[in-house]
C-alpha atoms as a PDB file:
ATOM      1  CA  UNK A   1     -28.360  12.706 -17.164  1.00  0.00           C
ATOM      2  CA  UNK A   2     -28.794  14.817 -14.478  1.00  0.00           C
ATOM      3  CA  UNK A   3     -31.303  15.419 -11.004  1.00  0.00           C
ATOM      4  CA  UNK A   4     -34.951  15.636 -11.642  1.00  0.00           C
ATOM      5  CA  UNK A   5     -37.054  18.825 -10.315  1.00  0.00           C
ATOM      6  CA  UNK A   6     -40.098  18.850  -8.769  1.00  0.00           C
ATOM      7  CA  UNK A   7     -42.859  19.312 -11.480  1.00  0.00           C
ATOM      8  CA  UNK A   8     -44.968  22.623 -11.595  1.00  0.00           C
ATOM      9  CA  UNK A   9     -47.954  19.858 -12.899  1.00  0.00           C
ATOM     10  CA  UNK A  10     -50.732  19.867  -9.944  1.00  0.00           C
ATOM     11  CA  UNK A  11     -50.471  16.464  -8.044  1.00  0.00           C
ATOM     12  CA  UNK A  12     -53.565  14.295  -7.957  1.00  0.00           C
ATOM     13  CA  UNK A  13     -54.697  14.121  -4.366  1.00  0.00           C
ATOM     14  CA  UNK A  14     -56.602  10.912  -4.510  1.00  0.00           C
ATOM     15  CA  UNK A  15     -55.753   7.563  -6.076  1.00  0.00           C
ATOM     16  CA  UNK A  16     -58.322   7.558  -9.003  1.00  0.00           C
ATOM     17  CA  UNK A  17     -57.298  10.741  -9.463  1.00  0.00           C
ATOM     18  CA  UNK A  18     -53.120   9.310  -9.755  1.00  0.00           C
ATOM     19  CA  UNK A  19     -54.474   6.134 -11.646  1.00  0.00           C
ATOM     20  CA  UNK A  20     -56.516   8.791 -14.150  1.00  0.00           C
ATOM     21  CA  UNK A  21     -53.513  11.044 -14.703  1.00  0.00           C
ATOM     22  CA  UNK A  22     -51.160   7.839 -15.136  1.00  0.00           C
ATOM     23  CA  UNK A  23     -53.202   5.855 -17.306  1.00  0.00           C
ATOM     24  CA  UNK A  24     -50.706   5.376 -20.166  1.00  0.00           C
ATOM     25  CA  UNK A  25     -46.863   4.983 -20.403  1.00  0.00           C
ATOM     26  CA  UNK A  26     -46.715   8.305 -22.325  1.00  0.00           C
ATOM     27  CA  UNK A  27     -48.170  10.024 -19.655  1.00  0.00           C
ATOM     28  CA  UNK A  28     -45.435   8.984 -17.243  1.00  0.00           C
ATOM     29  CA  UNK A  29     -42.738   9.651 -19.725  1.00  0.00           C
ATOM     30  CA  UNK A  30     -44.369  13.193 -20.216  1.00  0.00           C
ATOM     31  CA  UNK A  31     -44.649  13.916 -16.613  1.00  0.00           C
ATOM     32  CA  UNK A  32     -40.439  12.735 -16.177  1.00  0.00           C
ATOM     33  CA  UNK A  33     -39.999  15.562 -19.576  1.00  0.00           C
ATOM     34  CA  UNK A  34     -41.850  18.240 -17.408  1.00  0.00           C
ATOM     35  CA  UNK A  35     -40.161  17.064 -14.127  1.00  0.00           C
ATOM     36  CA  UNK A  36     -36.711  17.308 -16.165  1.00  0.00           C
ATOM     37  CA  UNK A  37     -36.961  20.373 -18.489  1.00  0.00           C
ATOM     38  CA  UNK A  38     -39.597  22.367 -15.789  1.00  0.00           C
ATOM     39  CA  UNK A  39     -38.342  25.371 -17.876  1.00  0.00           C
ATOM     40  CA  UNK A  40     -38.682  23.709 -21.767  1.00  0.00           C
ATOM     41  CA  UNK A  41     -36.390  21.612 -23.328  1.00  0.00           C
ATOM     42  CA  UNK A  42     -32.320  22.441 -23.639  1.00  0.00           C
ATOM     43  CA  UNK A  43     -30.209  19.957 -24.826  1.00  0.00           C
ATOM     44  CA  UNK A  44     -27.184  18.958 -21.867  1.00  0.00           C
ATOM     45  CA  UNK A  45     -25.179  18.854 -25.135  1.00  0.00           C
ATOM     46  CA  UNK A  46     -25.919  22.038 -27.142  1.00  0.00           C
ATOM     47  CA  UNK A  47     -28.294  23.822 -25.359  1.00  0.00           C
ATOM     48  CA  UNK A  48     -31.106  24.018 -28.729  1.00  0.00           C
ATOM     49  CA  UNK A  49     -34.904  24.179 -27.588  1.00  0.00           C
ATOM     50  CA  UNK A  50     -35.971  21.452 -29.888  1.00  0.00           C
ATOM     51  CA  UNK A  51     -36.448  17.543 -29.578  1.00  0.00           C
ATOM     52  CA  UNK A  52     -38.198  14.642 -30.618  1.00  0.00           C
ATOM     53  CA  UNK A  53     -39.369  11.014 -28.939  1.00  0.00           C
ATOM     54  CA  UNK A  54     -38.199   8.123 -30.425  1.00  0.00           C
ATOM     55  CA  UNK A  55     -40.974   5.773 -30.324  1.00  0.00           C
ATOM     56  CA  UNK A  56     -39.464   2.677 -29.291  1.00  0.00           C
ATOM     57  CA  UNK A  57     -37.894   4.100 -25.536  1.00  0.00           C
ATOM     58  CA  UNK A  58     -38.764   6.947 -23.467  1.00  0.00           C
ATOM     59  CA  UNK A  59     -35.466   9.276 -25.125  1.00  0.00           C
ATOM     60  CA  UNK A  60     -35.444  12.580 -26.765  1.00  0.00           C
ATOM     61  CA  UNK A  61     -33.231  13.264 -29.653  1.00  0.00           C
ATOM     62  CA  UNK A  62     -32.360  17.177 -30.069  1.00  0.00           C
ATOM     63  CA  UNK A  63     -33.141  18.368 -33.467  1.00  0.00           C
ATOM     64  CA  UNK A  64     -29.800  20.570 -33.873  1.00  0.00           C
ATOM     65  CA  UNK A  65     -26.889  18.151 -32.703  1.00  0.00           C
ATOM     66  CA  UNK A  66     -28.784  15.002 -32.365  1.00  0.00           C
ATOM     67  CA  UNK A  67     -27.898  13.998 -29.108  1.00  0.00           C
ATOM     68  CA  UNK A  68     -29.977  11.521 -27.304  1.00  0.00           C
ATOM     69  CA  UNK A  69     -31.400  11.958 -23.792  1.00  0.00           C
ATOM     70  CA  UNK A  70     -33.471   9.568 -21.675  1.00  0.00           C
ATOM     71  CA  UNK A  71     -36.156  11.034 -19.264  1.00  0.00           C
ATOM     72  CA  UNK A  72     -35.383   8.270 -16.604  1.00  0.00           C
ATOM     73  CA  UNK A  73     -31.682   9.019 -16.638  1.00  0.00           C
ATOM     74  CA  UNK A  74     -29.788   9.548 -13.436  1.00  0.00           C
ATOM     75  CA  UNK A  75     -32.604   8.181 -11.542  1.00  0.00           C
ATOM     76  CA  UNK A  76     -33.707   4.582 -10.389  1.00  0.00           C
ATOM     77  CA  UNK A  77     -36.340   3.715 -12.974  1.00  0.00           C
ATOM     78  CA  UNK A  78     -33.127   3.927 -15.838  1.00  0.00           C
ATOM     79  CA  UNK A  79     -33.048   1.151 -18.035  1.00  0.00           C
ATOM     80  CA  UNK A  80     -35.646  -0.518 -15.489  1.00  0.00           C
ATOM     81  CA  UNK A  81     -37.669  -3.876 -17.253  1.00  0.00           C
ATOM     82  CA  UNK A  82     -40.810  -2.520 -14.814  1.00  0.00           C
ATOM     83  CA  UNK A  83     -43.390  -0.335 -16.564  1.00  0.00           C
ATOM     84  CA  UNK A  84     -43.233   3.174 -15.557  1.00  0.00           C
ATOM     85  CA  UNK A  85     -47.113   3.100 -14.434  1.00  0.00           C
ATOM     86  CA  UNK A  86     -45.732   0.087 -11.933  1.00  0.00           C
ATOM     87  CA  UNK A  87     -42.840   2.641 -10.955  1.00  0.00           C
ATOM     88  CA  UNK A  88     -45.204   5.265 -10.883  1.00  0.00           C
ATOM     89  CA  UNK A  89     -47.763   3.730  -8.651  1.00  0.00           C
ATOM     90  CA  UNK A  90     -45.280   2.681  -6.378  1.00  0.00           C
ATOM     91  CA  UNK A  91     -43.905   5.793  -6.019  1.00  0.00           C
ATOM     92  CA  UNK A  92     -47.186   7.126  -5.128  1.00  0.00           C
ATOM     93  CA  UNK A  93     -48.721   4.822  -2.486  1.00  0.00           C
ATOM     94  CA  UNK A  94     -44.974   5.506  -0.701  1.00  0.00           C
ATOM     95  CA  UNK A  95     -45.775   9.109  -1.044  1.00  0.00           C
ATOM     96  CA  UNK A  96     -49.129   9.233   0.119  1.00  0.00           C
ATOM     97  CA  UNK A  97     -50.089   5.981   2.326  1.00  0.00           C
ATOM     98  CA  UNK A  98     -49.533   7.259   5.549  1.00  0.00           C
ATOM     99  CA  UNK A  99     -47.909   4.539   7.411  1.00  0.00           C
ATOM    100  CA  UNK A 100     -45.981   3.363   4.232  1.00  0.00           C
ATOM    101  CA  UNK A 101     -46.722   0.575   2.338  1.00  0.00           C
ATOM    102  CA  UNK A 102     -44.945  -3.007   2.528  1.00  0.00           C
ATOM    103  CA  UNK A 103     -43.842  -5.104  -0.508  1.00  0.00           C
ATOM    104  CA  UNK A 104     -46.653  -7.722   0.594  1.00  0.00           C
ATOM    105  CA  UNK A 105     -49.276  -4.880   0.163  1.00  0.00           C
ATOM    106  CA  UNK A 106     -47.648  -3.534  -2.768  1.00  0.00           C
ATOM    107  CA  UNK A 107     -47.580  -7.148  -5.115  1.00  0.00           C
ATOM    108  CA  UNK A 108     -51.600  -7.018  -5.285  1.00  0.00           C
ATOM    109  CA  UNK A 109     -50.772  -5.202  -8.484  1.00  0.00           C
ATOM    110  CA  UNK A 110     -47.395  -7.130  -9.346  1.00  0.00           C
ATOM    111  CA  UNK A 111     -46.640 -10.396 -10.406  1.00  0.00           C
ATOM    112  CA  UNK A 112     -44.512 -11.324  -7.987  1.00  0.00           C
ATOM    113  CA  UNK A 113     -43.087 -10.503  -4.391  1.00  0.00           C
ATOM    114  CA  UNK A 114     -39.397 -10.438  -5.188  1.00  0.00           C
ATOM    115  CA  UNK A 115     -40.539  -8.114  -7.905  1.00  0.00           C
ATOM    116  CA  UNK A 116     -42.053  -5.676  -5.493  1.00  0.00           C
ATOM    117  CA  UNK A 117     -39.280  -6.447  -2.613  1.00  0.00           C
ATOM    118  CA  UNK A 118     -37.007  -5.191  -5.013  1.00  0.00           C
ATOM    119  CA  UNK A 119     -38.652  -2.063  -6.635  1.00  0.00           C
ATOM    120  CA  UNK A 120     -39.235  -0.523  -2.872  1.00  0.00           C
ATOM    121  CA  UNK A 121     -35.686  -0.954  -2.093  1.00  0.00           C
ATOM    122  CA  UNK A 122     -34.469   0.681  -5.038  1.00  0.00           C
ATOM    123  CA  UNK A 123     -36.880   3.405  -4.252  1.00  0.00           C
ATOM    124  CA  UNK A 124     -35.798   3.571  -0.361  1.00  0.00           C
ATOM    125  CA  UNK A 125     -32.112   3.934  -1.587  1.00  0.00           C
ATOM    126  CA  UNK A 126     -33.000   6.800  -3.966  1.00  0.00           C
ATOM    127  CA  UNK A 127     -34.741   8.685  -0.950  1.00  0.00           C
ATOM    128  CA  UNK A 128     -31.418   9.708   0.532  1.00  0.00           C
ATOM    129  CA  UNK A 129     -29.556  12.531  -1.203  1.00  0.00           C
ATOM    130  CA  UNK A 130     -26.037  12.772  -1.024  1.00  0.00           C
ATOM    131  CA  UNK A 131     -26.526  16.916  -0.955  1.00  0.00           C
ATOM    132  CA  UNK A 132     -28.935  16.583   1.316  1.00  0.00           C
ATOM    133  CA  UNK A 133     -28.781  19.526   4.150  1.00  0.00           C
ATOM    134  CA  UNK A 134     -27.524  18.396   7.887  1.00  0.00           C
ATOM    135  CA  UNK A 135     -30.673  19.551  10.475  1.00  0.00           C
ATOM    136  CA  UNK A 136     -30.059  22.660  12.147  1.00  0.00           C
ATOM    137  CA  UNK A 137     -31.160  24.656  15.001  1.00  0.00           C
ATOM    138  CA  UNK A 138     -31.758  23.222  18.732  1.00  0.00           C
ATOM    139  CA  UNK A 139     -31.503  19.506  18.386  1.00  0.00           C
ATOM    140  CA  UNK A 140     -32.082  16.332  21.093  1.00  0.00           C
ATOM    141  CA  UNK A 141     -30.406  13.420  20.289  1.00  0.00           C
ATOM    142  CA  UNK A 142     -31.028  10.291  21.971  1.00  0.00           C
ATOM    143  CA  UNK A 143     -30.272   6.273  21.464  1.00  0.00           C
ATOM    144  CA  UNK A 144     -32.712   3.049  21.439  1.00  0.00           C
ATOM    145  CA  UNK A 145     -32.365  -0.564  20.894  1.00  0.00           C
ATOM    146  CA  UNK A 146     -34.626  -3.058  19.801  1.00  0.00           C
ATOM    147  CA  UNK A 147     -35.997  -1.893  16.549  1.00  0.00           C
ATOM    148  CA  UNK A 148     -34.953  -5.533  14.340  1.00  0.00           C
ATOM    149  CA  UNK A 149     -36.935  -8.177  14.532  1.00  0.00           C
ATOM    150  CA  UNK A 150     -35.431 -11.312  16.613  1.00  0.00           C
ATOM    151  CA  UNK A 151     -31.985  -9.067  17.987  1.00  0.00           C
ATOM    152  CA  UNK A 152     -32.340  -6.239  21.398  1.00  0.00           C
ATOM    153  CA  UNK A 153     -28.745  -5.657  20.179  1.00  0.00           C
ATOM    154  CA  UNK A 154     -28.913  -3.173  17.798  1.00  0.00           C
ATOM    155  CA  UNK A 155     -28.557   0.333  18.164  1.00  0.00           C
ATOM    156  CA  UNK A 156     -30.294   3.262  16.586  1.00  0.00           C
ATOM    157  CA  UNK A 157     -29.554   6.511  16.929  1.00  0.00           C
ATOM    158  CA  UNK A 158     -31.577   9.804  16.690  1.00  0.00           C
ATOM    159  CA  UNK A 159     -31.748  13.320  16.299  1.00  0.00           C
ATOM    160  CA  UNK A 160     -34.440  15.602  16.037  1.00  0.00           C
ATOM    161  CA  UNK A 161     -34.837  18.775  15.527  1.00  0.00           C
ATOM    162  CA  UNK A 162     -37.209  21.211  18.427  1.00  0.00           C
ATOM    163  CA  UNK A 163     -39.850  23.156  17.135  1.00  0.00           C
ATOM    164  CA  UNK A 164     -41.633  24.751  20.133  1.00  0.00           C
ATOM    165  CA  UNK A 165     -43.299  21.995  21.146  1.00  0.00           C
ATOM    166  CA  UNK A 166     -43.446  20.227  18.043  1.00  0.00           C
ATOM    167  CA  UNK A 167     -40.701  17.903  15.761  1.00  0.00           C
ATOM    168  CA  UNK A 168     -39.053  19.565  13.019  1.00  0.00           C
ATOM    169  CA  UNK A 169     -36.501  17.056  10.734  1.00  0.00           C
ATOM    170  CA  UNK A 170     -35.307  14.080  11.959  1.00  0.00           C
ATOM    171  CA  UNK A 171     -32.007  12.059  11.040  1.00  0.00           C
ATOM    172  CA  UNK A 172     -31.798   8.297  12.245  1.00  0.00           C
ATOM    173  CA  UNK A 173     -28.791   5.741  11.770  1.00  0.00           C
ATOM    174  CA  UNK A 174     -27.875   2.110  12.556  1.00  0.00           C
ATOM    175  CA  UNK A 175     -24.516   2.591  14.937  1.00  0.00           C
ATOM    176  CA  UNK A 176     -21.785  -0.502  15.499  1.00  0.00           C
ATOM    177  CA  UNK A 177     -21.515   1.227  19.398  1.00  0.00           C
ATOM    178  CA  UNK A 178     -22.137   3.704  21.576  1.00  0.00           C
ATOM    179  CA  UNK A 179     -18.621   4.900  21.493  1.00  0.00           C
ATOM    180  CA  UNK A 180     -17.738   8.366  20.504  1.00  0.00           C
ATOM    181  CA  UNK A 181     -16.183   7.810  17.227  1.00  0.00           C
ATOM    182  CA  UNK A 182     -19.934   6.040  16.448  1.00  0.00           C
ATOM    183  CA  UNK A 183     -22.033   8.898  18.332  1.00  0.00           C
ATOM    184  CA  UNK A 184     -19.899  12.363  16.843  1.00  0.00           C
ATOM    185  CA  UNK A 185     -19.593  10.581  13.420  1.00  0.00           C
ATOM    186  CA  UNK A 186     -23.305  10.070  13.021  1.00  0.00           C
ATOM    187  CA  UNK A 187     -23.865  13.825  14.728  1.00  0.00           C
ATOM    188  CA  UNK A 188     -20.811  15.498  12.403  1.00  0.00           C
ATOM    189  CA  UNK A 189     -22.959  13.735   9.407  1.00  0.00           C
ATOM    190  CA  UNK A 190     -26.193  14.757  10.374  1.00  0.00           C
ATOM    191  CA  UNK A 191     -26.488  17.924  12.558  1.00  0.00           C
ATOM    192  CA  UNK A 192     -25.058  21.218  11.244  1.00  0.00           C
ATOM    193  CA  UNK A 193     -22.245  23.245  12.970  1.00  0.00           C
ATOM    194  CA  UNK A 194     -23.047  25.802  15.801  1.00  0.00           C
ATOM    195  CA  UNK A 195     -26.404  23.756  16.409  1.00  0.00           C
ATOM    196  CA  UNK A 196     -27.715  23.398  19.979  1.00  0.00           C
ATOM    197  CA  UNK A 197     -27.248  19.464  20.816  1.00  0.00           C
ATOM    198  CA  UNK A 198     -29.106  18.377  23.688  1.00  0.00           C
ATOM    199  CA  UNK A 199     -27.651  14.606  25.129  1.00  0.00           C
ATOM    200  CA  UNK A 200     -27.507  12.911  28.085  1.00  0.00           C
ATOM    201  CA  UNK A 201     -24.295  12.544  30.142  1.00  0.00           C
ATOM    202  CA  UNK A 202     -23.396   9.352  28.319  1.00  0.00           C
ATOM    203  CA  UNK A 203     -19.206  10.066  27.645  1.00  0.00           C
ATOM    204  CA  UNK A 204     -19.606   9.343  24.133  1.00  0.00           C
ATOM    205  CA  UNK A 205     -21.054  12.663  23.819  1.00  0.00           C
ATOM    206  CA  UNK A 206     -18.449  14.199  25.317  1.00  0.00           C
ATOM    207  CA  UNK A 207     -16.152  15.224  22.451  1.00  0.00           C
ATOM    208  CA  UNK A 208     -18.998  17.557  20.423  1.00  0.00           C
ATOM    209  CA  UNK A 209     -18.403  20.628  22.625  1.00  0.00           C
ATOM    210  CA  UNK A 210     -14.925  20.161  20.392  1.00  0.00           C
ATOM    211  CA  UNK A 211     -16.526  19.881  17.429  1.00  0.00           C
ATOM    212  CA  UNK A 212     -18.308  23.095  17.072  1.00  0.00           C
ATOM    213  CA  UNK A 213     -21.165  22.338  18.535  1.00  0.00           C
ATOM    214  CA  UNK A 214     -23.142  23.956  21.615  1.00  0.00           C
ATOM    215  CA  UNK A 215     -23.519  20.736  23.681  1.00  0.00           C
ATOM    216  CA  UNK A 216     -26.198  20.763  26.751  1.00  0.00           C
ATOM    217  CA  UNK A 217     -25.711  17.616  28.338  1.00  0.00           C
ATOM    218  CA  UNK A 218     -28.479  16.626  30.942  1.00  0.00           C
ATOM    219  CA  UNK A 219     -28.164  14.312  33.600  1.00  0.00           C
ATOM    220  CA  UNK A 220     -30.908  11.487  32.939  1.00  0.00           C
ATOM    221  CA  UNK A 221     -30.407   9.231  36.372  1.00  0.00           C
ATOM    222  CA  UNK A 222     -33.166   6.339  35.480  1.00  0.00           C
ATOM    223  CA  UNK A 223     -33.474   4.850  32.396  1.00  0.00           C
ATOM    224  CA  UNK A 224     -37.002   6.065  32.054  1.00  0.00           C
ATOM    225  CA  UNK A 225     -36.528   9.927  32.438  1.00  0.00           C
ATOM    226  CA  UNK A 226     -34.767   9.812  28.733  1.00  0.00           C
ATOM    227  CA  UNK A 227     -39.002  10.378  27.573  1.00  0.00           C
ATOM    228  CA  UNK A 228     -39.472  13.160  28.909  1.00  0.00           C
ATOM    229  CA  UNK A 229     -35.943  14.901  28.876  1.00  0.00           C
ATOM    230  CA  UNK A 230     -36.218  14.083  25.213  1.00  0.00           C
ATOM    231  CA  UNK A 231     -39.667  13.726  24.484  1.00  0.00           C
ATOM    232  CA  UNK A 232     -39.550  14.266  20.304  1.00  0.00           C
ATOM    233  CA  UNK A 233     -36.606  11.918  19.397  1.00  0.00           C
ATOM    234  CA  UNK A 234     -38.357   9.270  21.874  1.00  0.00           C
ATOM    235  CA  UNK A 235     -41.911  10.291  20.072  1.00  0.00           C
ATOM    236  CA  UNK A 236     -39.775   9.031  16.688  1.00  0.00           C
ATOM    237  CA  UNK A 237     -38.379   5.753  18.322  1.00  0.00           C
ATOM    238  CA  UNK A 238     -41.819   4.541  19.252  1.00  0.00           C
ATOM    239  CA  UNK A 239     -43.989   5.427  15.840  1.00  0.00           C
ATOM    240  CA  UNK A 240     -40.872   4.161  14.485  1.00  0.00           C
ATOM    241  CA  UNK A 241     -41.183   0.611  16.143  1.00  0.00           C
ATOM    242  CA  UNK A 242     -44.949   0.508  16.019  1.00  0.00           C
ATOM    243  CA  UNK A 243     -44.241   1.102  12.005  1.00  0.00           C
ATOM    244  CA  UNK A 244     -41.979  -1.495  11.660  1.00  0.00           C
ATOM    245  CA  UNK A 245     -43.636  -4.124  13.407  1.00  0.00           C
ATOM    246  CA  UNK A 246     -47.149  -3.346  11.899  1.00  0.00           C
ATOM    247  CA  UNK A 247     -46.332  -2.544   8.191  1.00  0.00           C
ATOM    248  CA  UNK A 248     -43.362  -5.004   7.825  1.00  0.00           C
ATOM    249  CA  UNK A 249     -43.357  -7.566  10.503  1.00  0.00           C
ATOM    250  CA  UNK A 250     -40.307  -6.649  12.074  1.00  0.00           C
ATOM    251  CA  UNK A 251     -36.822  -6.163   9.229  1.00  0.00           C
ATOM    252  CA  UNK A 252     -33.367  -7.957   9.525  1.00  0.00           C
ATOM    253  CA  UNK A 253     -30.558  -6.086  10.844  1.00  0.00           C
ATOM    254  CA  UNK A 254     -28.992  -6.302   7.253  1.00  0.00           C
ATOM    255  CA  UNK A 255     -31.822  -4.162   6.022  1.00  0.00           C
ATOM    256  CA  UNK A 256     -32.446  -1.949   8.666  1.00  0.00           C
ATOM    257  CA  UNK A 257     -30.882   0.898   7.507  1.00  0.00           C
ATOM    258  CA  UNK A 258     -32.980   1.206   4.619  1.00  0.00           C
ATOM    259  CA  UNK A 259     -35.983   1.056   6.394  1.00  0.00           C
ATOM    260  CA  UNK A 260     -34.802   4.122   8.723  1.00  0.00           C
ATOM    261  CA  UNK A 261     -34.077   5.659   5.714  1.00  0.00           C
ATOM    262  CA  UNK A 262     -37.711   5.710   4.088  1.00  0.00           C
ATOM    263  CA  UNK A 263     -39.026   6.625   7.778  1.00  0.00           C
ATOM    264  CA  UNK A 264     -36.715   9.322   7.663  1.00  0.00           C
ATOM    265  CA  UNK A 265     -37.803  11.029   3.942  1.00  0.00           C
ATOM    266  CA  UNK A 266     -41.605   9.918   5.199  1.00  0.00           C
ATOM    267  CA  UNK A 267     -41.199  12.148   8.090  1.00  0.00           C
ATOM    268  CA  UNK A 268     -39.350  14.749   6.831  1.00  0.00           C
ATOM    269  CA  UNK A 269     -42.005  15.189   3.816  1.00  0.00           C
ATOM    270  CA  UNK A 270     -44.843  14.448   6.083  1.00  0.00           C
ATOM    271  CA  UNK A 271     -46.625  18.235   5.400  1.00  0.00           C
ATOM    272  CA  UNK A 272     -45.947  17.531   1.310  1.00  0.00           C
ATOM    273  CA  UNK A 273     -46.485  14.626  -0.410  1.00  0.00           C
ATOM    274  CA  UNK A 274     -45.945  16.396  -3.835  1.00  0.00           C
ATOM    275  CA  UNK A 275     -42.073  16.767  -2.675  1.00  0.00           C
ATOM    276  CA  UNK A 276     -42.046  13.087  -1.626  1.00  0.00           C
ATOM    277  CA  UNK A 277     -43.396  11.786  -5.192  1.00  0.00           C
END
C-alpha cells in the first residue's frame, strides 16, 4: 500500500490528448507505477529495485523476496470491477471541467447512472486528506443557508483565506447549529493557530480569542452588509449555489457534505489541474 505521488509524466492538456495517452489499460496501470515509484521501483517489503507484472491484475511481484504489490492499492480504484480508463476519465473531466461534472453528464460513456453516481462519490470522498494542512494566514469566516435543494434549514459554514484582494484556500462544512461548540469545532479543524479570524459579532464566535486565535470581530448590523464585510467567503457561497443548482440540480442534505467537499479540492486546485488528477 501506501499514498500515491504526483507523477513527473507531463499531463495532457486537452481531452484527445488524455483519451490518446489513456488508450489502453496498461497505460493507466503504467502511469499508477510512475505515480507510485516516481523514483524507480523499491519493494515496501525488501527494498530490491526489481519487479515484474503479472498479467492477469495490475500487481508487481519483486524479483528478490517475491512480494506482491498492487498499483491501485491504498487508493479508491483498489479491487474496483470499473476499468481503469473509466476511472481514469472520470478522474479527468473532475480535474479539468471547470464547473465539475455531474453523474448525468458523466454516464454518456457508462452503462449506467448508479454506476457513475457511485464512481464520483468514491472519488469526492478520496479528495479529502486526513493530513491535509488547516488554512493559514488572515482568514473571514462567515455562515449561509440554503444551499440543499427543497430545505432553507441547513447551515454551511465558511472560511477563506485573504489574499490582497483575491481568495486564497477555502474550507466549507455542513454545521448541526450556530452554536459555539459547532462554529470553534469547524474553525479548530480547519484554520491554523495564531491565524487572523475575521467574524461577525455572532456569540458563537466568541470563545476563539481562547483558542489561540487573533479574533477581529466586526459588527455587521443588517443582514446584507455580511457581502461586503466579507466579500471572498460570500464570493464562495454564491458560485457555490449557482454550482449546485446548475451542475446537479440541487443535492439532499444527506449528501451535501460531499458535494462541499469536491467544491472545496476544485477550488483549492483551481491554478493546477495536474495536482487535482
Amino acid at each position: 500500500g501506501g499514498s500515491l505521488v504526483v507523477s513527473r509524466l507531463p499531463f495532457p492538456r486537452t481531452l484527445s490528448a488524455f483519451q490518446s495517452r489513456f488508450a489502453t489499460e496498461e497505460a493507466c496501470v503504467h502511469y499508477l507505477f510512475e505515480s507510485r515509484w516516481a523514483d524507480g521501483y523499491a519493494c515496501p517489503r525488501c527494498g530490491h529495485d526489481e519487479a515484474y507484472e503479472l498479467e492477469s491484475r495490475p500487481i508487481f511481484k519483486c524479483r528478490k523476496c517475491s512480494y506482491q504489490v498492487s498499483v491501485t492499492a491504498g487508493t479508491v480504484l483498489h479491487r474496483t470491477r470499473l476499468s481503469l480508463r473509466d476511472w481514469f476519465s472520470a478522474a479527468y473531466l473532475v480535474a479539468t471541467h471547470t464547473p465539475g461534472i455531474s453523474a448525468v453528464q458523466l454516464q454518456l460513456g457508462l452503462r449506467r447512472y448508479e454506476i457513475a453516481w457511485g464512481l464520483l462519490q468514491k472519488l469526492r470522498r478520496a479528495m479529502v486528506r486526513p493530513e491535509r494542512d488547516r488554512i493559514s494566514g488572515e482568514v473571514e469566516v462567515d455562515e449561509t443557508y440554503g444551499a440543499v435543494r427543497d430545505s432553507t434549514k441547513t447551515i454551511v459554514v465558511g472560511a477563506v483565506e485573504i489574499r490582497g484582494q483575491g481568495s486564497g484556500r477555502v474550507r466549507l462544512s455542513v454545521v448541526e447549529d450556530l452554536s459555539a461548540a459547532s462554529l470553534v469545532g469547524f474553525l479548530e479543524q480547519s484554520v491554523a493557530p495564531c491565524s487572523v479570524v475575521h467574524t461577525d459579532s455572532w456569540g458563537g464566535y466568541r470563545p476563539l480569542a481562547n483558542k489561540g486565535y487573533d479574533h477581529r470581530r466586526e459588527t455587521q448590523g443588517h443582514a446584507k452588509n455580511a457581502v461586503k464585510l466579507f466579500p471572498r467567503v460570500h464570493r464562495v457561497f454564491s458560485n457555490l449555489k449557482t454550482w449546485l443548482a446548475g451542475t446537479h440540480h440541487g443535492v439532499g442534505e444527506q449528501h451535501l457534505q460531499h458535494y462541499l467537499n469536491e467544491y472545496v479540492f476544485r477550488f483549492n486546485r483551481r491554478r493546477a489541474p495536474m495536482a487535482a488528477f
